[in-house]
Protein backbone atom coordinates (compact mmCIF):
# COMPACT_ATOMS: atom_id res chain seq x y z
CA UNK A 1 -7.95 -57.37 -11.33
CA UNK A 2 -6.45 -55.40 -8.41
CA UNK A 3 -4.23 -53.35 -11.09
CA UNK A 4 -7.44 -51.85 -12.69
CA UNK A 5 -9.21 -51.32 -9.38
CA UNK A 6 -5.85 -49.46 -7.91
CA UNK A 7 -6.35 -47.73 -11.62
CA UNK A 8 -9.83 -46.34 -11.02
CA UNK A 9 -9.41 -45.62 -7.59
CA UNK A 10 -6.21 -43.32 -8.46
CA UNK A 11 -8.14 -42.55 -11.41
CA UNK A 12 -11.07 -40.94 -9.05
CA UNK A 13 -8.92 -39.14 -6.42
CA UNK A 14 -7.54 -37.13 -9.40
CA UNK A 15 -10.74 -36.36 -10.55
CA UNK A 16 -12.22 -35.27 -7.03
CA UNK A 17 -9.15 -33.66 -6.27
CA UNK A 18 -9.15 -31.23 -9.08
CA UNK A 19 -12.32 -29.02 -9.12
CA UNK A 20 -11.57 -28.29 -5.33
CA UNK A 21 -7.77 -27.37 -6.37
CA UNK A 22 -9.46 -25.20 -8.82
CA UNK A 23 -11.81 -23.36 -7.05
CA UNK A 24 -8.88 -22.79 -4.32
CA UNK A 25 -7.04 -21.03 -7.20
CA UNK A 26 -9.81 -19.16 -8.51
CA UNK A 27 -11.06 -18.32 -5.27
CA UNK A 28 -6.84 -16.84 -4.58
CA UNK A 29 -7.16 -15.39 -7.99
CA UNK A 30 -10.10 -13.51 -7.27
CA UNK A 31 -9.47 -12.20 -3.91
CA UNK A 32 -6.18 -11.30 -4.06
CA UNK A 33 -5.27 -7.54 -3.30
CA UNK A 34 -2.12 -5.66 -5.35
CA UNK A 35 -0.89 -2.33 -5.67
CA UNK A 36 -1.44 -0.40 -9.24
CA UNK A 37 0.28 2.68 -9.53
CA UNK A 38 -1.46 6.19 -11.64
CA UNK A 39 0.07 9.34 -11.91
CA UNK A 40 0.19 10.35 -7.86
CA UNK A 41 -2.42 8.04 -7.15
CA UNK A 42 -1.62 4.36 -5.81
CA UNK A 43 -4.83 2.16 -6.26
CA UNK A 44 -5.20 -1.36 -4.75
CA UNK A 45 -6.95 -3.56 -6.99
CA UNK A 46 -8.63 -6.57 -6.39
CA UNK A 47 -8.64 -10.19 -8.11
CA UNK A 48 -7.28 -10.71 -11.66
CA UNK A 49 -9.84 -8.52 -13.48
CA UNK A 50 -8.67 -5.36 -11.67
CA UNK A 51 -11.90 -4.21 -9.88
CA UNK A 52 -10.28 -1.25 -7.60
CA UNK A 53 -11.06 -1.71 -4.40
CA UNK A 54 -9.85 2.18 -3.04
CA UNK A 55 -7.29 4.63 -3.87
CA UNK A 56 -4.73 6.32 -2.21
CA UNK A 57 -3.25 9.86 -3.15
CA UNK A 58 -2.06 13.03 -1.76
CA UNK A 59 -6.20 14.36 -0.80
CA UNK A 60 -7.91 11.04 -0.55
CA UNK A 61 -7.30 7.98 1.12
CA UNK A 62 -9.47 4.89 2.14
CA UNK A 63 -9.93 2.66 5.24
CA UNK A 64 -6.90 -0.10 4.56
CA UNK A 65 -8.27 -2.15 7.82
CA UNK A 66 -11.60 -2.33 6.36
CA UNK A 67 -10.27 -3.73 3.11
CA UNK A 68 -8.12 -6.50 5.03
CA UNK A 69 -10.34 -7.21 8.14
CA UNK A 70 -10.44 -11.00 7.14
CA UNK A 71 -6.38 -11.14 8.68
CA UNK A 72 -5.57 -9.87 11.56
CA UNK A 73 -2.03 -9.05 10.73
CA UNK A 74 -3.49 -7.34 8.12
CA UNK A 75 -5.23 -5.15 10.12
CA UNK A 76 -2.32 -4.44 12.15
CA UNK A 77 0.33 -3.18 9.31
CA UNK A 78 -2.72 -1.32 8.13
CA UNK A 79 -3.10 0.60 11.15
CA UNK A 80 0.61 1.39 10.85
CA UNK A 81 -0.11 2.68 7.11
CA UNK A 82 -3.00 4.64 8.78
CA UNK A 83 -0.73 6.36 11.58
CA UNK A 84 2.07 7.32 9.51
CA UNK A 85 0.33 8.27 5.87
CA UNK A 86 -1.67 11.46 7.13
CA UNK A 87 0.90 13.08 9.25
CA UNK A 88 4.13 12.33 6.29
CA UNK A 89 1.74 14.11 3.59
CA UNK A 90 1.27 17.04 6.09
CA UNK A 91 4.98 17.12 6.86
CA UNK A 92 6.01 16.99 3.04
CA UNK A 93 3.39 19.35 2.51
CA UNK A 94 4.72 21.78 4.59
CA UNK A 95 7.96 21.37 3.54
CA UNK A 96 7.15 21.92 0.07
CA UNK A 97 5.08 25.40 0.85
CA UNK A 98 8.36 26.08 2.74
CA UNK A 99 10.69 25.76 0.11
CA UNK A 100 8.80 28.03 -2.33
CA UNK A 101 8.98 30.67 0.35
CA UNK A 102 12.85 29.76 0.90
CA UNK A 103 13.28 30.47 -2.57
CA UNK A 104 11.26 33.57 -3.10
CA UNK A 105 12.94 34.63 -0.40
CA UNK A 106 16.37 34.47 -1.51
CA UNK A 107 15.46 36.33 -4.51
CA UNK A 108 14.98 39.64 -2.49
CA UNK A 109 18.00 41.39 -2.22
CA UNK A 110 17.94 43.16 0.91
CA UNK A 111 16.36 40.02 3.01
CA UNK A 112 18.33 38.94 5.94
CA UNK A 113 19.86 36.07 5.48
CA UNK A 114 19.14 34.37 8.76
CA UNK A 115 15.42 34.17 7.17
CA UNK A 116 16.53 31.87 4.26
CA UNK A 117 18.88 29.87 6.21
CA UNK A 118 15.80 29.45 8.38
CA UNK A 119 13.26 28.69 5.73
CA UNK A 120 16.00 26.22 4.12
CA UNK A 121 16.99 24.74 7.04
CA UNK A 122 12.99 24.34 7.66
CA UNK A 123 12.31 22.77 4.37
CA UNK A 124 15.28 19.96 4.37
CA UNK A 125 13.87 19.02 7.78
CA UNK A 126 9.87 18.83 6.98
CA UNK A 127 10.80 17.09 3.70
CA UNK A 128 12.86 14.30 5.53
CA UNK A 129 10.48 13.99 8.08
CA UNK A 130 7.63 13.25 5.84
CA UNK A 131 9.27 11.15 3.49
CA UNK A 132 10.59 9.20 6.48
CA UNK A 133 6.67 9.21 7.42
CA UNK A 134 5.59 7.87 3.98
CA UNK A 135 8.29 5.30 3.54
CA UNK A 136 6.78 3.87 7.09
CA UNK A 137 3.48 3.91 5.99
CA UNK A 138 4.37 2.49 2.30
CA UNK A 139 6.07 -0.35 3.47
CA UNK A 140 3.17 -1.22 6.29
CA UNK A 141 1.14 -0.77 3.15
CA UNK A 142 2.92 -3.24 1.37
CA UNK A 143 3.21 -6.13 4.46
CA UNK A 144 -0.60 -5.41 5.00
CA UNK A 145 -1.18 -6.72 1.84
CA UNK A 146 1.03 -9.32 1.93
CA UNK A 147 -0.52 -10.43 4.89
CA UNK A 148 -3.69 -10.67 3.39
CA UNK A 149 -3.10 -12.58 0.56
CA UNK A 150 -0.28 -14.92 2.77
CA UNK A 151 -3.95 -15.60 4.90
CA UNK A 152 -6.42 -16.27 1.65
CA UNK A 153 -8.49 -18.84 2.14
């Protein structure tokens, strides 16, 4: 008699157990935040049907601490993606305008050449320092989201 009692009992806890294991999953699998690149566009998409909560590209960008404010770490790398996206696309920016002029300007003849070491010399630094800029904020991207999913509920 205590066999089959021990039986249902264990028999029960698996059955209460389950549904709330579920829902935990589902409730991961539909809050969860990931990264879905598009031609110069980086979304971040929500759950596992791919709604897309904001997207990120060279003219637009969203509010990453408002799509993370449930972690505060979260928050944190997302201020760090704030800080450093804006300023690297500026800096790459620039360096790209500068390189077209660096080029167009070694195509005239009679140009001084202290102008196109200039312009070059220009370009390979804007283009490092916005790259450098946008690695930063790609990676504080990345550990925001982390974060946020590490923190799901």
């Amino acid at each position: 008699m205590s066999r089959l009692r021990l039986f249902c009992l264990m028999g029960y806890l698996i059955l209460i157990r389950s549904p709330t294991a579920m829902a935990q999953d589902r409730s991961y699998d539909q809050d969860a935040l990931r990264l879905a690149g598009n031609f110069g566009d980086v979304s971040i998409v929500r759950g596992i049907d791919g709604t897309v909560v904001g997207k990120i590209g060279v003219f637009r960008g969203i509010d990453v601490a408002k799509v993370v404010e449930r972690s505060p770490n979260a928050v944190t790398e997302a201020w760090e993606f704030q800080r450093n996206y804006r300023p690297g696309t500026i800096a790459l920016g620039l360096g790209l305008i500068s390189l077209g002029a660096s080029v167009g300007a070694s195509q005239f003849h009679d140009m001084n050449r202290g102008i196109t070491t200039g312009l070059t010399i220009a370009t390979v630094g804007l283009i490092t320092y916005g790259g450098g800029r946008l690695q930063k904020a790609y990676n504080a991207l990345h550990k925001s989201l982390w974060w946020y999913n590490r923190d799901l509920k």
